[in-house]
C-alpha atoms as a PDB file:
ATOM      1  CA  UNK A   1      -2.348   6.509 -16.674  1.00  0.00           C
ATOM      2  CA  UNK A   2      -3.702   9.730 -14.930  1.00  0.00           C
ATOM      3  CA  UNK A   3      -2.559  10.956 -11.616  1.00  0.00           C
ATOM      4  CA  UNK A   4      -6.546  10.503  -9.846  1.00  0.00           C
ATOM      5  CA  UNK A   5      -5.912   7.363 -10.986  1.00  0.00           C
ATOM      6  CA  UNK A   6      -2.608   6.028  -9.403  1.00  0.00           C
ATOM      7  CA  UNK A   7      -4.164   7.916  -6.505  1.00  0.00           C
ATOM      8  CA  UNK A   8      -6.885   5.795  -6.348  1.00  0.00           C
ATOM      9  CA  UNK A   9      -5.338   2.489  -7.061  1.00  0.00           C
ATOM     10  CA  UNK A  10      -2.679   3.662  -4.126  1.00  0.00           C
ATOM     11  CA  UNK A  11      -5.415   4.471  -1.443  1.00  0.00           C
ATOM     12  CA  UNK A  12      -7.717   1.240  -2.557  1.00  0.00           C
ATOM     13  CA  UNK A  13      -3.976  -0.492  -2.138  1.00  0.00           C
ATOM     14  CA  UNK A  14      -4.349   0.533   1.032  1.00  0.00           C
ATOM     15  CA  UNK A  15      -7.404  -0.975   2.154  1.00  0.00           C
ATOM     16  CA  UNK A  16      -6.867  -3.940   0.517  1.00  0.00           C
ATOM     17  CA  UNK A  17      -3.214  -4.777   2.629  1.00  0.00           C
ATOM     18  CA  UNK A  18      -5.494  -4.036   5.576  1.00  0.00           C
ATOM     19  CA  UNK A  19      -7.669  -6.356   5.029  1.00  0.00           C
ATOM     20  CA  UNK A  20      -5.397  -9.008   3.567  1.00  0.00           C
ATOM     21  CA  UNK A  21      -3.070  -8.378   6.473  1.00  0.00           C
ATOM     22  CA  UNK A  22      -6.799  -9.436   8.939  1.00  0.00           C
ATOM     23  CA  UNK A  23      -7.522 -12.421   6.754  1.00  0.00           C
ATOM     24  CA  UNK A  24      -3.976 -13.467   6.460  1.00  0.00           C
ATOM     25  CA  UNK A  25      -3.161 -13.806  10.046  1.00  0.00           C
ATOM     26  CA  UNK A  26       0.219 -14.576  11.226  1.00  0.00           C
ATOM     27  CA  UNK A  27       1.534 -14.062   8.121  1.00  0.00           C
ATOM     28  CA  UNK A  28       1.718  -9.947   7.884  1.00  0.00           C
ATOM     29  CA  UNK A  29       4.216  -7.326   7.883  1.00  0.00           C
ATOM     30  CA  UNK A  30       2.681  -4.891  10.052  1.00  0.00           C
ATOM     31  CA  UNK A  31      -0.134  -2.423   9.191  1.00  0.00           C
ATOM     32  CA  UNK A  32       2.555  -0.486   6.692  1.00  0.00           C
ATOM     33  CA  UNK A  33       4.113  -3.521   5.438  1.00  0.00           C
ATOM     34  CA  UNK A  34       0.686  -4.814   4.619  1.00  0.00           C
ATOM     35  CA  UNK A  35      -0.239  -1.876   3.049  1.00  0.00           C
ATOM     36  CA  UNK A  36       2.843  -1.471   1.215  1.00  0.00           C
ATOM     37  CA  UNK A  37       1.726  -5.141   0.113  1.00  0.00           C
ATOM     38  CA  UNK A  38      -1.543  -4.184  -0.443  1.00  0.00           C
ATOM     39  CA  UNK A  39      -0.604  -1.415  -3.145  1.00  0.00           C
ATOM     40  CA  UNK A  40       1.805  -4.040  -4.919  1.00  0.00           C
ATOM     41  CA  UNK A  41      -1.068  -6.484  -5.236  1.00  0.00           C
ATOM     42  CA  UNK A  42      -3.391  -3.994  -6.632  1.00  0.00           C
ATOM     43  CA  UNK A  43      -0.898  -3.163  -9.439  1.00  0.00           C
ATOM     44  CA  UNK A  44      -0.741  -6.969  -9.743  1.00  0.00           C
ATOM     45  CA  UNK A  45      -4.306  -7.762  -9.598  1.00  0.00           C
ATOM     46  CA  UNK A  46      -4.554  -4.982 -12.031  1.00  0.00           C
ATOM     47  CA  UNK A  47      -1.946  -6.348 -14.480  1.00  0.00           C
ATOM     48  CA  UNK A  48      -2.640  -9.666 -13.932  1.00  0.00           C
ATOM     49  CA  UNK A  49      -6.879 -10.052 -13.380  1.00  0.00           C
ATOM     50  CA  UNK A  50      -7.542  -8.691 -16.514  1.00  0.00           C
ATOM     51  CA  UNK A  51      -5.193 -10.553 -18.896  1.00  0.00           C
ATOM     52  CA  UNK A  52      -6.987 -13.995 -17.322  1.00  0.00           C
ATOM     53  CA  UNK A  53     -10.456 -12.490 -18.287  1.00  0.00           C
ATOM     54  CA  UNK A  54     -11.242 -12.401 -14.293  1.00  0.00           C
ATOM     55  CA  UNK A  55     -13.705  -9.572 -13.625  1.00  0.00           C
ATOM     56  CA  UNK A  56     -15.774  -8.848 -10.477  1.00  0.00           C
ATOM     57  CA  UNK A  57     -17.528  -5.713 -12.243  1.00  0.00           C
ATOM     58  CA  UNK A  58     -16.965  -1.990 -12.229  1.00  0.00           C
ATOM     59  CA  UNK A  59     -16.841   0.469  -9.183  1.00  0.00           C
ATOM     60  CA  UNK A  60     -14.768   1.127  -5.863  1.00  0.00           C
ATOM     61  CA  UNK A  61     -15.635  -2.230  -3.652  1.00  0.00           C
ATOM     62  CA  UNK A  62     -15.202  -3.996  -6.691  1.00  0.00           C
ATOM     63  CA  UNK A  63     -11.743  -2.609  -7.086  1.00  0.00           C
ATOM     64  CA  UNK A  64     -10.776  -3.177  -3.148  1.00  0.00           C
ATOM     65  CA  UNK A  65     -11.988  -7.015  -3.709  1.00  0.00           C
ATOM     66  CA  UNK A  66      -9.345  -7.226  -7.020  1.00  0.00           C
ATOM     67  CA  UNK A  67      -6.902  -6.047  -4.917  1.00  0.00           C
ATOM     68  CA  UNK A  68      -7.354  -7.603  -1.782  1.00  0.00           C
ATOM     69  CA  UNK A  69      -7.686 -11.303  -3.570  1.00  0.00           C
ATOM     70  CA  UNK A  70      -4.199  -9.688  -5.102  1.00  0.00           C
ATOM     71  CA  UNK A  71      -2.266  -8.619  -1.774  1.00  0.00           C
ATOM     72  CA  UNK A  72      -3.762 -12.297  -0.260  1.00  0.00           C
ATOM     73  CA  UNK A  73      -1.573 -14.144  -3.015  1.00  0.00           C
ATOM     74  CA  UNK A  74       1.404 -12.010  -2.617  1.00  0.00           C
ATOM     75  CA  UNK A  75       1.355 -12.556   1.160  1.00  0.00           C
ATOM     76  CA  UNK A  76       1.289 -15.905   0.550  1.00  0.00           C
ATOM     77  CA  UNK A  77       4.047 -15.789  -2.115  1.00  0.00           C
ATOM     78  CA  UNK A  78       5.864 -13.801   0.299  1.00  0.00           C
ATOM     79  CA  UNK A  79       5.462 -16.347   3.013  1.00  0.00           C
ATOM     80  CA  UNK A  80       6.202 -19.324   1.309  1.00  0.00           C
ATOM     81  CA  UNK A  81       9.589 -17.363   0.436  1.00  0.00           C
ATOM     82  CA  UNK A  82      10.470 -16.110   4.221  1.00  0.00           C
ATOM     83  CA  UNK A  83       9.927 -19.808   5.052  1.00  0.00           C
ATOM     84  CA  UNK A  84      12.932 -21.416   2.921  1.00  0.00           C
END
């Protein structure tokens, strides 16, 4: 993996905890602690999304929508967690 790369995937992390920290309301970390989450879900969603043959296409938005659906489930898994 290049550096641009893991730059990219790091800054579209970003975006994608923001706006997983909006939809997920009540259930965030904070604007860094969702974006921390956000970058962990897009290594997940890109791990993960691809090995279940889900695809949303090619291109930027396409990669903030992998990784927000990604940061949503982690928040969740993270929630469910804090709660027991």
């Amino acid at each position: 993996m290049e550096f641009n790369s893991v730059l990219a995937m790091v800054l579209i992390g970003a975006i994608a905890g923001w706006i997983a920290g909006k939809l997920m309301k009540g259930r965030g970390f904070g604007i860094f602690g969702n974006i921390i989450v956000g970058i962990v879900g897009a290594f997940l969603a890109g791990l993960i999304f691809p090995a279940l043959g889900f695809t949303v296409g090619g291109g930027t938005l396409a990669s903030i929508f992998h990784a927000t659906i990604g940061a949503v489930i982690l928040l969740f898994l993270i929630g469910l967690v804090n709660r027991s």
